[in-house]
Protein backbone atom coordinates (compact mmCIF):
# COMPACT_ATOMS: atom_id res chain seq x y z
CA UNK A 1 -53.24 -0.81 -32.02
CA UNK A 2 -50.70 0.93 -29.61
CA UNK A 3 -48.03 2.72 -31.07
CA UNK A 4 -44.32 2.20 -29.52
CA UNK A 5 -42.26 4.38 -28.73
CA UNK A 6 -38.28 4.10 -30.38
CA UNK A 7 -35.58 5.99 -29.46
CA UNK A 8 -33.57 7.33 -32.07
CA UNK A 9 -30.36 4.78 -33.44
CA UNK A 10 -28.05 7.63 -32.17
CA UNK A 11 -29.69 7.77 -28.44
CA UNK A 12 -29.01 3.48 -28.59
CA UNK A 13 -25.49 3.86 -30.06
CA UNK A 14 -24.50 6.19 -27.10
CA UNK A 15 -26.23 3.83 -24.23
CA UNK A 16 -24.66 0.65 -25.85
CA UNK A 17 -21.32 2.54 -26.31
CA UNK A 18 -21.46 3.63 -22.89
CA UNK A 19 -22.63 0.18 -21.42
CA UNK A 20 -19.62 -1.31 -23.27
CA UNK A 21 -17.06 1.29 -21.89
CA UNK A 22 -18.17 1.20 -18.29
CA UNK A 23 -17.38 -2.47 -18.87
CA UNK A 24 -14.00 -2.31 -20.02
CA UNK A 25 -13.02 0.36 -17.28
CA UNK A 26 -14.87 -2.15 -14.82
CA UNK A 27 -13.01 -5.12 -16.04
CA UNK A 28 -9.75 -3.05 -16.47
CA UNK A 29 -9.93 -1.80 -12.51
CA UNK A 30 -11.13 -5.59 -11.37
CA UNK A 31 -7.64 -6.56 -13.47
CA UNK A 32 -5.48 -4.19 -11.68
CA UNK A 33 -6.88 -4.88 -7.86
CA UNK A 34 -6.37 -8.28 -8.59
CA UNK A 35 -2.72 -7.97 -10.13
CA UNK A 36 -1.92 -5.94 -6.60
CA UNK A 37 -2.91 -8.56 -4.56
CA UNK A 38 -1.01 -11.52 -6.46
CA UNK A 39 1.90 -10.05 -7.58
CA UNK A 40 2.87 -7.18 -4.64
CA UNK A 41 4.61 -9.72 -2.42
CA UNK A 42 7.14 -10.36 -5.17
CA UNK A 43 7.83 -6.61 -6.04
CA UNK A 44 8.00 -6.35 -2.15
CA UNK A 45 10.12 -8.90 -2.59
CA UNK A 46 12.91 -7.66 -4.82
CA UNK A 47 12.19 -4.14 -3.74
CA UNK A 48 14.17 -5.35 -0.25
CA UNK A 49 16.52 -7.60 -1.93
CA UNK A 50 17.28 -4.18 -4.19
CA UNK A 51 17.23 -2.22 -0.82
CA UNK A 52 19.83 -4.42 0.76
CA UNK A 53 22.30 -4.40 -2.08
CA UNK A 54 21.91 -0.31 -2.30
CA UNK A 55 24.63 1.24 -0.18
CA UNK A 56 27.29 -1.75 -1.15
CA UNK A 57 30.12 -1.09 -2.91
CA UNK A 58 29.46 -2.21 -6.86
CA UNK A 59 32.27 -4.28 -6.63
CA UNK A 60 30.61 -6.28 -3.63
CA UNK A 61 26.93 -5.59 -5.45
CA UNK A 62 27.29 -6.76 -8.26
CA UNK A 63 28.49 -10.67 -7.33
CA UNK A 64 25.78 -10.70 -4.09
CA UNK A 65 23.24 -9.84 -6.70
CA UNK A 66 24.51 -12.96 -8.76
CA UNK A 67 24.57 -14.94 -5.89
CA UNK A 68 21.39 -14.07 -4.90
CA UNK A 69 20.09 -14.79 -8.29
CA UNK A 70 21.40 -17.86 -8.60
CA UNK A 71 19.36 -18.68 -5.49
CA UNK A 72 16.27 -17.18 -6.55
CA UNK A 73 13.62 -19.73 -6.85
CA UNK A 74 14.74 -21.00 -3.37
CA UNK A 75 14.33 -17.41 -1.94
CA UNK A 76 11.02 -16.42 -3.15
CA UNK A 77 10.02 -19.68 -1.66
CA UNK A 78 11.17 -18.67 1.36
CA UNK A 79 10.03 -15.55 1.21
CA UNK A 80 6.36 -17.04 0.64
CA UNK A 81 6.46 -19.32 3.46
CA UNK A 82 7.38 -16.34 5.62
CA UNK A 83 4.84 -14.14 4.38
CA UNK A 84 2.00 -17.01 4.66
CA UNK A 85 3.61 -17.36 8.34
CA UNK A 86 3.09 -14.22 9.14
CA UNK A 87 -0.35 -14.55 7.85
CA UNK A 88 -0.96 -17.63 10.08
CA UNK A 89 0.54 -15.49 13.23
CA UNK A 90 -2.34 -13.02 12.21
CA UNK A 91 -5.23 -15.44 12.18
CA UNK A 92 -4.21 -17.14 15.33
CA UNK A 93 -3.95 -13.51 16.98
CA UNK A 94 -7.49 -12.77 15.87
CA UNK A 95 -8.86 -16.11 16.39
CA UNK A 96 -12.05 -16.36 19.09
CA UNK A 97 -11.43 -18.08 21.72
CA UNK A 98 -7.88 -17.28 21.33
CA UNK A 99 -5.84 -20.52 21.67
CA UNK A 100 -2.29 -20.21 22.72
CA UNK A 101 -0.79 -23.71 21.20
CA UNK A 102 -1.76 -22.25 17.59
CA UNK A 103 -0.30 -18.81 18.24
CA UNK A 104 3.19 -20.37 19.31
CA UNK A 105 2.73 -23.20 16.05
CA UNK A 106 2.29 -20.04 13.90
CA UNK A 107 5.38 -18.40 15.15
CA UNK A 108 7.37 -21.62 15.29
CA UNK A 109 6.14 -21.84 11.80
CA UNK A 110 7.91 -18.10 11.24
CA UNK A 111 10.53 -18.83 12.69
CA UNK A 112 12.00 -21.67 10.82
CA UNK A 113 10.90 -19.90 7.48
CA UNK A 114 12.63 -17.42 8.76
CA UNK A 115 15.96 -19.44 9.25
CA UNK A 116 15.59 -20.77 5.72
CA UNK A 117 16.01 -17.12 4.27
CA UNK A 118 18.44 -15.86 6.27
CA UNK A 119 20.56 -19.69 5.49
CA UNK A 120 19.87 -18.85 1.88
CA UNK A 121 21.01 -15.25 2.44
CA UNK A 122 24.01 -16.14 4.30
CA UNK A 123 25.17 -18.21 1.80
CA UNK A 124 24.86 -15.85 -1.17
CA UNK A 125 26.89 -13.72 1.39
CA UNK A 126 29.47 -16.29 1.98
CA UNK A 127 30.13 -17.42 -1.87
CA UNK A 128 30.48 -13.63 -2.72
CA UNK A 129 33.10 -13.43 0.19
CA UNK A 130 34.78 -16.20 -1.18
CA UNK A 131 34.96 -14.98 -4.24
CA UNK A 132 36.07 -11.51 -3.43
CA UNK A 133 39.78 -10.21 -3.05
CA UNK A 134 40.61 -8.81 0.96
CA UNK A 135 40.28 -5.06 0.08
CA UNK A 136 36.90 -5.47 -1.44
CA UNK A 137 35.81 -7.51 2.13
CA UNK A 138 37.21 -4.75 3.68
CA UNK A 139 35.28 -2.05 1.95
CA UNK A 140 32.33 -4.15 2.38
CA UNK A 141 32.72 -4.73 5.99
CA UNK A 142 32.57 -0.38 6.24
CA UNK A 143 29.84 -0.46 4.01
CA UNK A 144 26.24 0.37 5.84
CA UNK A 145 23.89 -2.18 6.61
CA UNK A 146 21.00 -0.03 6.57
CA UNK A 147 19.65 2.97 4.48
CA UNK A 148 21.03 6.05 5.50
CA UNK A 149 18.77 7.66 8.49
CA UNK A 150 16.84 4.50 9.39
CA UNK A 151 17.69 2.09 12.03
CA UNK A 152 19.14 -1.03 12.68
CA UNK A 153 17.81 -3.40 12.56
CA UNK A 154 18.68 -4.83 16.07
CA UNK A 155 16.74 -1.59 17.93
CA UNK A 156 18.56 -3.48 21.27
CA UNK A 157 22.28 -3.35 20.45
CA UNK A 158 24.52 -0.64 22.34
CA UNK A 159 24.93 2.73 20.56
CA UNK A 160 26.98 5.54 21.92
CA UNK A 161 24.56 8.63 23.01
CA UNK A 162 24.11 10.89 19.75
């Protein structure tokens, strides 16, 4: 009869111990990629409706934001139907043999999701107007529409020489 070798119960508690940790961290990295892929379009998302709001007044900020909020579901469906455009524009750029009619469908497709934000937008901006007295327009009208240092965002219009 052959005798069989055993490893000692500690040597097996430390491989199964370590077999079960490399899972977890495994499972626990596989969690996180995935969470970044699903849910980084809507931090992008509020990240640049935060962004916008930024250099307003408060007095302005603070009703936009409400307005805004108010409109959310309608936004971030917006938003997703431009960001799945701008996927399709993508594809239709990288597509062999490169067809023209889909590349112009994608950005048609951009386009109008495009004009559904900034309609939604507009009219967050509007009610807030509305509801605002004429010196808080007017100190919203000064206020900057960009971040400080970074440019407009129509790179086209006129600006005098620096």
């Amino acid at each position: 009869m052959k005798k069989m070798l055993t490893l000692p119960r500690m040597v097996v508690f430390s491989l199964g111990l370590g077999l079960v940790g490399s899972l977890a961290v495994n499972l626990l990295a596989a969690g996180w990629v995935l969470g970044q892929r699903v849910a980084a379009p809507h931090h992008m998302e509020r990240g640049m409706l935060r962004q916008m709001g930024r250099h307003l007044p408060t007095e302005v900020r603070t009703p936009l934001r409400a307005a805004m909020r108010e409109r959310r579901q309608p936004l971030f469906e917006a938003f997703r139907e431009v960001r799945e455009a701008r996927q399709a524009v993508r594809a239709a750029l990288a597509r062999e043999p490169f067809d023209a009619a889909v590349l112009e469908a994608a950005l048609a497709r951009q386009r109008a999701g495009t004009a559904v934000l900034q309609q939604l937008m507009h009219a967050a901006m509007v009610d807030t107007a509305t509801s605002l007295p004429p010196e808080q327009r007017q100190r919203w009208s000064e206020a900057p529409l960009w971040a400080p240092g970074r440019p407009p965002a129509n790179m086209m219009e006129e600006r005098p020489p620096p």
